[in-house]
PDB file of N, CA and C in Angstrom:
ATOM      1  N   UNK A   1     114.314  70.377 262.009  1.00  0.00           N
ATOM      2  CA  UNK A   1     113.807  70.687 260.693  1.00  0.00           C
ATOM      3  C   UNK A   1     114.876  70.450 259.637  1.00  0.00           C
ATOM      4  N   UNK A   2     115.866  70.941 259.758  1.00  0.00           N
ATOM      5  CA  UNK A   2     116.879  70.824 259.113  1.00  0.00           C
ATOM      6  C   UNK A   2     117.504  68.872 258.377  1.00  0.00           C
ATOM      7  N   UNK A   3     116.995  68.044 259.872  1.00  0.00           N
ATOM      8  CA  UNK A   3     117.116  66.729 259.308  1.00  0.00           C
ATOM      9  C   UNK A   3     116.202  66.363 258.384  1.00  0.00           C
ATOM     10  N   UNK A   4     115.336  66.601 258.257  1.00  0.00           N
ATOM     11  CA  UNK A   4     114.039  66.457 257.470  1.00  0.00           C
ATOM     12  C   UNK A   4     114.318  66.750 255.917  1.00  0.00           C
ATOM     13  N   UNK A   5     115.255  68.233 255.910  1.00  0.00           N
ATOM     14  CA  UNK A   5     115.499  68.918 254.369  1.00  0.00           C
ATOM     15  C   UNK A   5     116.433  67.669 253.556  1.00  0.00           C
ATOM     16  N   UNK A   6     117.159  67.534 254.089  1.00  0.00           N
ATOM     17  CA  UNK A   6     118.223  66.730 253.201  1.00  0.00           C
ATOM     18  C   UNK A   6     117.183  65.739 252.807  1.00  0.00           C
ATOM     19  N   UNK A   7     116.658  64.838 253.378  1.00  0.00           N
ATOM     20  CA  UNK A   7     115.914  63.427 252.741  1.00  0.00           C
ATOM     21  C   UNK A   7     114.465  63.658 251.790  1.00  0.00           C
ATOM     22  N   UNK A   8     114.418  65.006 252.054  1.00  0.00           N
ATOM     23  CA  UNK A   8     113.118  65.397 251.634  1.00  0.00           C
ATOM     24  C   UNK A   8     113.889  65.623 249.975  1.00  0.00           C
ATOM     25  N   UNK A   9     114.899  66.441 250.137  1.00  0.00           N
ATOM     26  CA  UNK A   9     115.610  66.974 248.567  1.00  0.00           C
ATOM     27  C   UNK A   9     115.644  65.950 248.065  1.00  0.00           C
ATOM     28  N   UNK A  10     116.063  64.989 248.520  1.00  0.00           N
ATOM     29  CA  UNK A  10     117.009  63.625 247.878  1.00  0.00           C
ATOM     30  C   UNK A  10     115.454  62.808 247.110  1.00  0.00           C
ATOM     31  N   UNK A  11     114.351  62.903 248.027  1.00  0.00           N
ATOM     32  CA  UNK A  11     113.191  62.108 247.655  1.00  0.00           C
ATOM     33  C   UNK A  11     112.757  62.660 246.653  1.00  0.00           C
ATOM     34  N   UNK A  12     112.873  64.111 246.754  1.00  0.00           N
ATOM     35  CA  UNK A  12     112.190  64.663 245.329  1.00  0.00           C
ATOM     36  C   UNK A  12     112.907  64.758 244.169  1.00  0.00           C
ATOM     37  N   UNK A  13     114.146  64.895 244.131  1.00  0.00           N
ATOM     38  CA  UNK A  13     115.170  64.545 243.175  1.00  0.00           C
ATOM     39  C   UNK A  13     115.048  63.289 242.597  1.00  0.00           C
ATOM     40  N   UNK A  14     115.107  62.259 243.439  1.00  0.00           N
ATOM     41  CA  UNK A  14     114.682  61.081 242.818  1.00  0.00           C
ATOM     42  C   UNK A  14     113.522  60.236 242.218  1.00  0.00           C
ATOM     43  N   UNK A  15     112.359  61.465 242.739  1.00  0.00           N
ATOM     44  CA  UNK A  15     111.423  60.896 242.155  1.00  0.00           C
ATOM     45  C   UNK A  15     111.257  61.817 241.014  1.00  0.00           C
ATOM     46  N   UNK A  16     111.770  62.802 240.833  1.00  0.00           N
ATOM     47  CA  UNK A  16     111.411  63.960 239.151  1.00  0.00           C
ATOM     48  C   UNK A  16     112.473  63.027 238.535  1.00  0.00           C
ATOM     49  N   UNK A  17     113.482  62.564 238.844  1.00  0.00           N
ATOM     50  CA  UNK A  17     114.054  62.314 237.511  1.00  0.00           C
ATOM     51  C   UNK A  17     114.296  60.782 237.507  1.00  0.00           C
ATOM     52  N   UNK A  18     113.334  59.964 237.984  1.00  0.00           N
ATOM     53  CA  UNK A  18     112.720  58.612 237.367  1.00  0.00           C
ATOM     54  C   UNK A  18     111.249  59.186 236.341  1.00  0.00           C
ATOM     55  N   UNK A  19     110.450  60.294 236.865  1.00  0.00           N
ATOM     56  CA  UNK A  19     109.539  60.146 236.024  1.00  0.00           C
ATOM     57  C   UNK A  19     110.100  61.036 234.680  1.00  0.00           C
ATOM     58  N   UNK A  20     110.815  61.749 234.538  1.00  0.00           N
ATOM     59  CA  UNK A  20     111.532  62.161 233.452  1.00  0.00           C
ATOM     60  C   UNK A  20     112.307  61.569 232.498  1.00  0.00           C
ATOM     61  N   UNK A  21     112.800  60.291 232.901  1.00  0.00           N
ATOM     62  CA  UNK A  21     113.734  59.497 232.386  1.00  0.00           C
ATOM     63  C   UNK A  21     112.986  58.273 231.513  1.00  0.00           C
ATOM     64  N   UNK A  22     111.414  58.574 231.605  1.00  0.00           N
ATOM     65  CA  UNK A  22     110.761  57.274 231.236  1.00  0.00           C
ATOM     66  C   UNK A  22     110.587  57.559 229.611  1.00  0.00           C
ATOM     67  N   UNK A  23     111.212  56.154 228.858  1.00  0.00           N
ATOM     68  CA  UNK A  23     111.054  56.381 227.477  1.00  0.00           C
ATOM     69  C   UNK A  23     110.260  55.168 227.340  1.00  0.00           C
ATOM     70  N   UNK A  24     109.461  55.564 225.818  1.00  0.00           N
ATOM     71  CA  UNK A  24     108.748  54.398 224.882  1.00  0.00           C
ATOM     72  C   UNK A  24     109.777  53.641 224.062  1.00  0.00           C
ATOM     73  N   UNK A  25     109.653  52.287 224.651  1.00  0.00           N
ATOM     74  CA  UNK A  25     110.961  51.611 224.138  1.00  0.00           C
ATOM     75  C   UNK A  25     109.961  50.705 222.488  1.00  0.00           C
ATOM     76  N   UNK A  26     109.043  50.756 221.379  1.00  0.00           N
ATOM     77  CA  UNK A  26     108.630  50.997 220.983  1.00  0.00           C
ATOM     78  C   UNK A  26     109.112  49.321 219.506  1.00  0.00           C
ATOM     79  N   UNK A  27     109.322  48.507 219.834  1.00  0.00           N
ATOM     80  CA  UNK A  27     109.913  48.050 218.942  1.00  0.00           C
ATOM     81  C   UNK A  27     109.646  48.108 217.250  1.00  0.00           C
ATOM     82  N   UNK A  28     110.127  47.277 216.036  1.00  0.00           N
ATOM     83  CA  UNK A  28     109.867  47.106 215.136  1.00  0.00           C
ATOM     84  C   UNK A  28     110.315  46.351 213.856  1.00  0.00           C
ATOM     85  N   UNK A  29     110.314  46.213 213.379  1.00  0.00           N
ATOM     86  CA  UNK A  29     110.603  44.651 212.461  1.00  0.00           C
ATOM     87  C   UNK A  29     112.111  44.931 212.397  1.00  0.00           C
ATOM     88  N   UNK A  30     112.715  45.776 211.912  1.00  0.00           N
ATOM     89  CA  UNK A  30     114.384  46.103 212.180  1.00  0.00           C
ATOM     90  C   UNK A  30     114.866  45.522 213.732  1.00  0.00           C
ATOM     91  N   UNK A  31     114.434  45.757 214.534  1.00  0.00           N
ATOM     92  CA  UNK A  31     115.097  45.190 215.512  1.00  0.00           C
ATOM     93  C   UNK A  31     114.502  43.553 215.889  1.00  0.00           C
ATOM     94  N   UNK A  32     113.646  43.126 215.282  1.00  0.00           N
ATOM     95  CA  UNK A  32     113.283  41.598 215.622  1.00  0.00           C
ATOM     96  C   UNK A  32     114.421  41.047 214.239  1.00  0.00           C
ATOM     97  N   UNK A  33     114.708  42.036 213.102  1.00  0.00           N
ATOM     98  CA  UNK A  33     115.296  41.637 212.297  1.00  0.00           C
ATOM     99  C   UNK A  33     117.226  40.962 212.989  1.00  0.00           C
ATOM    100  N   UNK A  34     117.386  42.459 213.503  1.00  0.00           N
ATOM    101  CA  UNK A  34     118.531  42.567 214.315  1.00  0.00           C
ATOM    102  C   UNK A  34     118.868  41.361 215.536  1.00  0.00           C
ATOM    103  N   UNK A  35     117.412  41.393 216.161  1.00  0.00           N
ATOM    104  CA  UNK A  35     117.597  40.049 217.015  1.00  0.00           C
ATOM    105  C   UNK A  35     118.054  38.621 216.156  1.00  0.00           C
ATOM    106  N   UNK A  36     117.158  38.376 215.164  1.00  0.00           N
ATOM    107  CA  UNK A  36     117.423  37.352 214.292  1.00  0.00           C
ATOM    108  C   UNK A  36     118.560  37.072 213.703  1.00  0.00           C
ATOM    109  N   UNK A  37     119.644  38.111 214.087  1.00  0.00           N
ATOM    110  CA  UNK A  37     120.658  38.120 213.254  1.00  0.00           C
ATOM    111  C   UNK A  37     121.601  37.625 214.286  1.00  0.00           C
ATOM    112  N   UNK A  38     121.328  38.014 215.507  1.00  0.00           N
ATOM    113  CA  UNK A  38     122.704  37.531 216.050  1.00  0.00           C
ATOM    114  C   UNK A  38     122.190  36.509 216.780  1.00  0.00           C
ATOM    115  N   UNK A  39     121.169  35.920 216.803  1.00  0.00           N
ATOM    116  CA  UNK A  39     120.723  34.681 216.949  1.00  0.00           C
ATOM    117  C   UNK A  39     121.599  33.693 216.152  1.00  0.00           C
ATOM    118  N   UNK A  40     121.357  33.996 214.804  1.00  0.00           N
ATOM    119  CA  UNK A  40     121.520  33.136 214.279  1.00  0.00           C
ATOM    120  C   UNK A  40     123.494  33.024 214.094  1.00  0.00           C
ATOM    121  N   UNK A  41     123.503  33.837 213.920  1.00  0.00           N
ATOM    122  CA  UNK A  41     125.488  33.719 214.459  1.00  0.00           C
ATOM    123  C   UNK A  41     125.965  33.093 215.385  1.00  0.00           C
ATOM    124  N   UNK A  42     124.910  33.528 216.828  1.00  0.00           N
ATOM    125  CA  UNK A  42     125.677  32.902 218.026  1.00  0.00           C
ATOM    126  C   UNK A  42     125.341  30.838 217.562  1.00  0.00           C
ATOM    127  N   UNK A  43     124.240  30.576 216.805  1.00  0.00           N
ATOM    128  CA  UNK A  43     124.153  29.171 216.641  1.00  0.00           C
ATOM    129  C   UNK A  43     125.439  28.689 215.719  1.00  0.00           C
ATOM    130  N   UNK A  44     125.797  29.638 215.035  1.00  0.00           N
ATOM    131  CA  UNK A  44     126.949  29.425 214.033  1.00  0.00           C
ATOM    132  C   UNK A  44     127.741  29.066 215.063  1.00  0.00           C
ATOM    133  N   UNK A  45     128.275  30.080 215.553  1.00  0.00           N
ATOM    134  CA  UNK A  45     129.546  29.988 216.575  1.00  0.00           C
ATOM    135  C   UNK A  45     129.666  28.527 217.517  1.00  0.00           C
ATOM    136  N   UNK A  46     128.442  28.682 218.546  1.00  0.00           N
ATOM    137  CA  UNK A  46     128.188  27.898 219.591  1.00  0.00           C
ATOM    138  C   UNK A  46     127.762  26.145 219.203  1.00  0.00           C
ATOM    139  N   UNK A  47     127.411  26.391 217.791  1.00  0.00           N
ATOM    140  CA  UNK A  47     126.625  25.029 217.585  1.00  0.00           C
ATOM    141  C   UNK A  47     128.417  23.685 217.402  1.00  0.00           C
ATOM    142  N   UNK A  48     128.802  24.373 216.586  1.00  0.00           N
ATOM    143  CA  UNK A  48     129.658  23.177 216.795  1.00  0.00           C
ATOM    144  C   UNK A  48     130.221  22.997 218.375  1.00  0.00           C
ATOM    145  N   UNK A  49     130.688  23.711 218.722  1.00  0.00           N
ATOM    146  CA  UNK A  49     130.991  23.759 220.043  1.00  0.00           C
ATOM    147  C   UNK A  49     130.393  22.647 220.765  1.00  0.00           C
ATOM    148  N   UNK A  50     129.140  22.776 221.458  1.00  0.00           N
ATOM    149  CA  UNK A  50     127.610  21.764 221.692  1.00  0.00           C
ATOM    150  C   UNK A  50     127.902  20.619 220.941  1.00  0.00           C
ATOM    151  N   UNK A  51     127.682  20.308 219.680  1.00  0.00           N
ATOM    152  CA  UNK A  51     128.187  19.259 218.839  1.00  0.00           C
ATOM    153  C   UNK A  51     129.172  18.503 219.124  1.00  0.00           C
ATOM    154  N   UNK A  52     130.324  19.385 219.205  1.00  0.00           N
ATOM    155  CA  UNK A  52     131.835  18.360 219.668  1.00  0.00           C
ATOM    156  C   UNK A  52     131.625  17.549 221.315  1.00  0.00           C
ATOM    157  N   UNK A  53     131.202  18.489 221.911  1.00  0.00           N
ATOM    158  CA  UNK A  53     130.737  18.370 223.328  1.00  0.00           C
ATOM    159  C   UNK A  53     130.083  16.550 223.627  1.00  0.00           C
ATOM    160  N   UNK A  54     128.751  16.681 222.669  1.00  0.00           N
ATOM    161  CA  UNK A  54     128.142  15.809 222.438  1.00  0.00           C
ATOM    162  C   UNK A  54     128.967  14.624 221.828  1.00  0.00           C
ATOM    163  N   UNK A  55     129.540  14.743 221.283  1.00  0.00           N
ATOM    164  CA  UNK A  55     130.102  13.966 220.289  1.00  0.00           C
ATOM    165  C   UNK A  55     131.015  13.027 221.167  1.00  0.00           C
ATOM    166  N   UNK A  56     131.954  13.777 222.254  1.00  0.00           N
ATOM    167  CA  UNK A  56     132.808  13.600 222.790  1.00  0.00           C
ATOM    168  C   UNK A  56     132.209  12.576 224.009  1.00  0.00           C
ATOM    169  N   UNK A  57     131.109  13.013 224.772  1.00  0.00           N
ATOM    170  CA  UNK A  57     130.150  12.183 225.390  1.00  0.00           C
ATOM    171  C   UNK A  57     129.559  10.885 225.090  1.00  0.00           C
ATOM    172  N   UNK A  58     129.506  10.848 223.745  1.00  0.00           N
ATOM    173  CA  UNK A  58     128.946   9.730 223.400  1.00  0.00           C
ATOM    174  C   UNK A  58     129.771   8.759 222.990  1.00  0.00           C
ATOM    175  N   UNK A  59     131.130   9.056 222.680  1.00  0.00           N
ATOM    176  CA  UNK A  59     132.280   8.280 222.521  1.00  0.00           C
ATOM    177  C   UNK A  59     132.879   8.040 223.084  1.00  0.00           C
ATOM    178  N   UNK A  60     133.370   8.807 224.056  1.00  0.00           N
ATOM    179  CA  UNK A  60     134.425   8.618 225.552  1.00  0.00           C
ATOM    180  C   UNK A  60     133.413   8.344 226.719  1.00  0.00           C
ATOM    181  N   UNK A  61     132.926   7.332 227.018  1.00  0.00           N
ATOM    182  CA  UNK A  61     131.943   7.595 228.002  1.00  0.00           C
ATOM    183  C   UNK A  61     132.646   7.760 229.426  1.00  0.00           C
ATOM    184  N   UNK A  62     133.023   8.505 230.216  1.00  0.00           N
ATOM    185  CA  UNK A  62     133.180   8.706 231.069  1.00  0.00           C
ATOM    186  C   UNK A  62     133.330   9.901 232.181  1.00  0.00           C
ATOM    187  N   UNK A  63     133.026   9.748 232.891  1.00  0.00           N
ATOM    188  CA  UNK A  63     132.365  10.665 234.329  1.00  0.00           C
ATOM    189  C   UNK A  63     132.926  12.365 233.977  1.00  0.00           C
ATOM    190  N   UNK A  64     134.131  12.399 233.272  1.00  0.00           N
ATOM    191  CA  UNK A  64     134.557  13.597 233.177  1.00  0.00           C
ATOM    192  C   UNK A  64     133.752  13.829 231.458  1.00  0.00           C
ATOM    193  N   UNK A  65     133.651  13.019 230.684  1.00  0.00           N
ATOM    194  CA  UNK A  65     133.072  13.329 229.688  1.00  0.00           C
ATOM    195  C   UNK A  65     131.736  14.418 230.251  1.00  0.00           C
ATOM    196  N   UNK A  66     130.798  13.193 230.532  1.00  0.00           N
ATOM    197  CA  UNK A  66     129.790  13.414 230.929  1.00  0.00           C
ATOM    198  C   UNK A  66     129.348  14.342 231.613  1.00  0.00           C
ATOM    199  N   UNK A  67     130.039  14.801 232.499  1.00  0.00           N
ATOM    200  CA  UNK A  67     130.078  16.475 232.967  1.00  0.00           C
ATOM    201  C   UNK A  67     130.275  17.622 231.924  1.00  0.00           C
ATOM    202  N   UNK A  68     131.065  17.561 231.126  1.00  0.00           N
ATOM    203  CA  UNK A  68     130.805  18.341 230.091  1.00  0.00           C
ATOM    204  C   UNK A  68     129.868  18.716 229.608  1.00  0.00           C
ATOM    205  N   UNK A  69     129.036  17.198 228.768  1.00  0.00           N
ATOM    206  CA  UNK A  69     127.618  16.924 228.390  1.00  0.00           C
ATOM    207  C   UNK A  69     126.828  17.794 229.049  1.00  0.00           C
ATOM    208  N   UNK A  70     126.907  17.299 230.243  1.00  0.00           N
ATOM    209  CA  UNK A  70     125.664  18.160 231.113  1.00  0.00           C
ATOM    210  C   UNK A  70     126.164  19.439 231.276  1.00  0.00           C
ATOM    211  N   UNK A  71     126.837  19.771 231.400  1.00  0.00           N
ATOM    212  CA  UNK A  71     127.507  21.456 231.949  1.00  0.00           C
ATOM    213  C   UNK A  71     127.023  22.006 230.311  1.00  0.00           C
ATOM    214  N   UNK A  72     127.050  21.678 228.920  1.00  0.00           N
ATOM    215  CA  UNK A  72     127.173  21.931 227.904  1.00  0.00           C
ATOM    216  C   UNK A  72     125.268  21.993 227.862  1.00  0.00           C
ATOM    217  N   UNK A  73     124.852  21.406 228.296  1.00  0.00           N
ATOM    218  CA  UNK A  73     123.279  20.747 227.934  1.00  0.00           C
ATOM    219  C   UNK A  73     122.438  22.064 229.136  1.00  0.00           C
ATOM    220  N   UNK A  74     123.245  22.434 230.363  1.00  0.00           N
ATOM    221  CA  UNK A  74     122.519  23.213 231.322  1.00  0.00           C
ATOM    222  C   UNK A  74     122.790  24.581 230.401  1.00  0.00           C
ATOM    223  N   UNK A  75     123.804  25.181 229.940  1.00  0.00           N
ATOM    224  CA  UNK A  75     124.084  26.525 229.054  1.00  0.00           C
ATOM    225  C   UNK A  75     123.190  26.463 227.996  1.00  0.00           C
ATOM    226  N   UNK A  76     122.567  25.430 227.323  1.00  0.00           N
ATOM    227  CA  UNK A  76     122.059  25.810 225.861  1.00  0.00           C
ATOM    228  C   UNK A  76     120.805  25.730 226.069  1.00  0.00           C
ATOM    229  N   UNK A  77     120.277  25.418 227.408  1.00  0.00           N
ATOM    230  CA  UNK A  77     118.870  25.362 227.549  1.00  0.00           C
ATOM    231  C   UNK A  77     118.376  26.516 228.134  1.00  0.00           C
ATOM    232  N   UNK A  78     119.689  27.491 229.455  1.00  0.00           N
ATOM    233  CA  UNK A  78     119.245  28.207 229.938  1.00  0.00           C
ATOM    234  C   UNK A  78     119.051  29.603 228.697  1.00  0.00           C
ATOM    235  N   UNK A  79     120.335  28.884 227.614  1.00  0.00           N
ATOM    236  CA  UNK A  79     120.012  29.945 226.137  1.00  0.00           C
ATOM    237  C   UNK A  79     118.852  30.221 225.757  1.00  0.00           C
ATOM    238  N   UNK A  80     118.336  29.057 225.203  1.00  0.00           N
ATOM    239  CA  UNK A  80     117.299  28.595 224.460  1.00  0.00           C
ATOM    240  C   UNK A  80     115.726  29.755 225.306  1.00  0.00           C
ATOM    241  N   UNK A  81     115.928  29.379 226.988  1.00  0.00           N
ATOM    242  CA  UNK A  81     115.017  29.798 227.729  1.00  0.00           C
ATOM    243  C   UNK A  81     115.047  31.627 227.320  1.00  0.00           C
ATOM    244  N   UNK A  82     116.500  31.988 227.012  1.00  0.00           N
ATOM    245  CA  UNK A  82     116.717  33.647 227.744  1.00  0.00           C
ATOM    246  C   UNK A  82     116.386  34.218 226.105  1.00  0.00           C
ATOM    247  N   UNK A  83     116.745  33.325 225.187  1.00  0.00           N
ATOM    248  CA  UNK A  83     115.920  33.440 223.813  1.00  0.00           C
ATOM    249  C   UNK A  83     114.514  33.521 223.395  1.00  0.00           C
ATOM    250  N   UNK A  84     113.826  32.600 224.136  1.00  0.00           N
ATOM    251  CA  UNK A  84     112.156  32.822 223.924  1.00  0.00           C
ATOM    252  C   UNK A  84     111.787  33.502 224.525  1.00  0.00           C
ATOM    253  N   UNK A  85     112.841  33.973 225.739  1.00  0.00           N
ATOM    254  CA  UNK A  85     111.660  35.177 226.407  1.00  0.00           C
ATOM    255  C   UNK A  85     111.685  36.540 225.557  1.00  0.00           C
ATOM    256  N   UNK A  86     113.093  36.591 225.181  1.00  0.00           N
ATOM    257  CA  UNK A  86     113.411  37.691 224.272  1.00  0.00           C
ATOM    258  C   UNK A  86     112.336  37.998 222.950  1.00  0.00           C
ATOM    259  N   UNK A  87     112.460  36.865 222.117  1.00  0.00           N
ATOM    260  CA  UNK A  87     111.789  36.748 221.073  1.00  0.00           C
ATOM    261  C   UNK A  87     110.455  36.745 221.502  1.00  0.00           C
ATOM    262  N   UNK A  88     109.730  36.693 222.981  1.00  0.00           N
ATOM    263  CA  UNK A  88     107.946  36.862 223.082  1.00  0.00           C
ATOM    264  C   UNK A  88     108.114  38.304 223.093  1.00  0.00           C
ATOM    265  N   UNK A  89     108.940  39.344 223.088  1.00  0.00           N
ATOM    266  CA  UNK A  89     108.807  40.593 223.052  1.00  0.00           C
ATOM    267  C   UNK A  89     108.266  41.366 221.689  1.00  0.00           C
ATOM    268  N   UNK A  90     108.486  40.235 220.738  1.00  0.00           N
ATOM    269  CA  UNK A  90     108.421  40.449 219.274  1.00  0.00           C
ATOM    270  C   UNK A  90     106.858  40.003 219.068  1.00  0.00           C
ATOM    271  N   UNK A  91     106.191  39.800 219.843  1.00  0.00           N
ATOM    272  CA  UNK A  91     104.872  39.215 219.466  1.00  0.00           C
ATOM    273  C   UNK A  91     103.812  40.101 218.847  1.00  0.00           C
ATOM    274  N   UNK A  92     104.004  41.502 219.004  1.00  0.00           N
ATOM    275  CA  UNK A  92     102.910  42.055 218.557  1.00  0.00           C
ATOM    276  C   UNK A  92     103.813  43.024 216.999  1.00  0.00           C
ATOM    277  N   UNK A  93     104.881  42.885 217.109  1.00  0.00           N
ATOM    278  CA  UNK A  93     105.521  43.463 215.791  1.00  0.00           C
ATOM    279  C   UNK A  93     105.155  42.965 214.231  1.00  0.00           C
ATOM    280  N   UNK A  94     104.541  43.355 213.635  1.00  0.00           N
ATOM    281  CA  UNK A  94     104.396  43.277 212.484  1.00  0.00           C
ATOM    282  C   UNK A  94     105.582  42.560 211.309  1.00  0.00           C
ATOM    283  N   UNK A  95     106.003  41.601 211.189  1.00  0.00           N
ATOM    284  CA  UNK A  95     107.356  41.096 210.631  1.00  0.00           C
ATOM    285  C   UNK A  95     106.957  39.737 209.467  1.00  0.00           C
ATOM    286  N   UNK A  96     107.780  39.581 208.501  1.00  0.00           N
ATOM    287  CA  UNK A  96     107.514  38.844 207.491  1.00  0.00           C
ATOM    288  C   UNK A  96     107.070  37.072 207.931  1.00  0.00           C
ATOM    289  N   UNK A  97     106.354  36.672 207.511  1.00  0.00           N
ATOM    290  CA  UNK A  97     106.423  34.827 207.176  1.00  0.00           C
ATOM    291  C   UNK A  97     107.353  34.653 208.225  1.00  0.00           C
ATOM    292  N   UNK A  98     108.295  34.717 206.838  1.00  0.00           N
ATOM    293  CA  UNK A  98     109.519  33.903 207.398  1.00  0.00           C
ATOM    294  C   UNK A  98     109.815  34.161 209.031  1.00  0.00           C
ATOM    295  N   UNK A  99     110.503  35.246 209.480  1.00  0.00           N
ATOM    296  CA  UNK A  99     110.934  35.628 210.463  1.00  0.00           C
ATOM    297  C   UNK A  99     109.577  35.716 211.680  1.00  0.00           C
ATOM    298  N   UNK A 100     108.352  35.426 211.622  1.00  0.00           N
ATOM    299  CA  UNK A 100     107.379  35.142 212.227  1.00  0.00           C
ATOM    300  C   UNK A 100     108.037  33.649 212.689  1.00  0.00           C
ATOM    301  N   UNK A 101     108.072  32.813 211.636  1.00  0.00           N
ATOM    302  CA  UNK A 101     108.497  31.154 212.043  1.00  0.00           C
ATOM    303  C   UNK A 101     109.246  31.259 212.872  1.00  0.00           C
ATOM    304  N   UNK A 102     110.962  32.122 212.419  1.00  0.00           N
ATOM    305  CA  UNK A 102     111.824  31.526 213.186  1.00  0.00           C
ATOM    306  C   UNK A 102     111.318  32.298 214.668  1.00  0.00           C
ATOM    307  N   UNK A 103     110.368  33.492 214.903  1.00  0.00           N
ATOM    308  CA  UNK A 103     110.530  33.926 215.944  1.00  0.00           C
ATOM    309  C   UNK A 103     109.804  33.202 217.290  1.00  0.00           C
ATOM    310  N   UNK A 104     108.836  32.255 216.404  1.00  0.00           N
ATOM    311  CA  UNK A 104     107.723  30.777 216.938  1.00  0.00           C
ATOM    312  C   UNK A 104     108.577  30.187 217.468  1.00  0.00           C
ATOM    313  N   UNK A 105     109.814  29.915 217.154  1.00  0.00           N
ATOM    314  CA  UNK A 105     110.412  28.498 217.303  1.00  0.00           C
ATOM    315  C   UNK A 105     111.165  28.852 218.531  1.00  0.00           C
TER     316      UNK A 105
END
């Protein structure tokens, strides 16, 4: 009986305080605002970066270039991907024109 108590405590412990711990994560135009913001920084930052990358590829053509290219081209797509999923979270938020567009795109 006694083996039974320990796993039994542990099960019920863990199941009261997953269902206790559950919050309404609730969004709203401030935070699609907030998303938009460091969106648009990290393109500040990262875009030339990508740019030179490119740049460098298309002028130096060679095998070590070109790995760059692509190593540079696999990061901004898997971005691009981890961005729209983010921004479909914003779909039912109420938010201006504008920031509707960029959140489309």
């Amino acid at each position: 009986m006694n083996k039974l108590l320990l796993p039994s405590l542990l099960l019920s412990i863990f199941v009261i305080s997953s269902c206790s711990s559950q919050q309404s994560n609730v969004l709203n135009e401030s935070d699609a605002e907030a998303f938009l913001e460091r969106v648009e920084l990290e393109d500040k930052t990262l875009g030339p970066i990508a740019s030179s990358a490119y740049w460098i590829g298309s002028n130096f053509i060679t095998y070590d270039s070109q790995k760059v290219v692509a190593d540079y081209s696999k990061r901004f797509q898997l971005l691009a991907l981890e961005r729209a999923r983010q921004a479909s979270t914003f779909d039912s938020v109420e938010v201006s024109k504008e920031n509707r567009r960029k959140l489309n795109l």
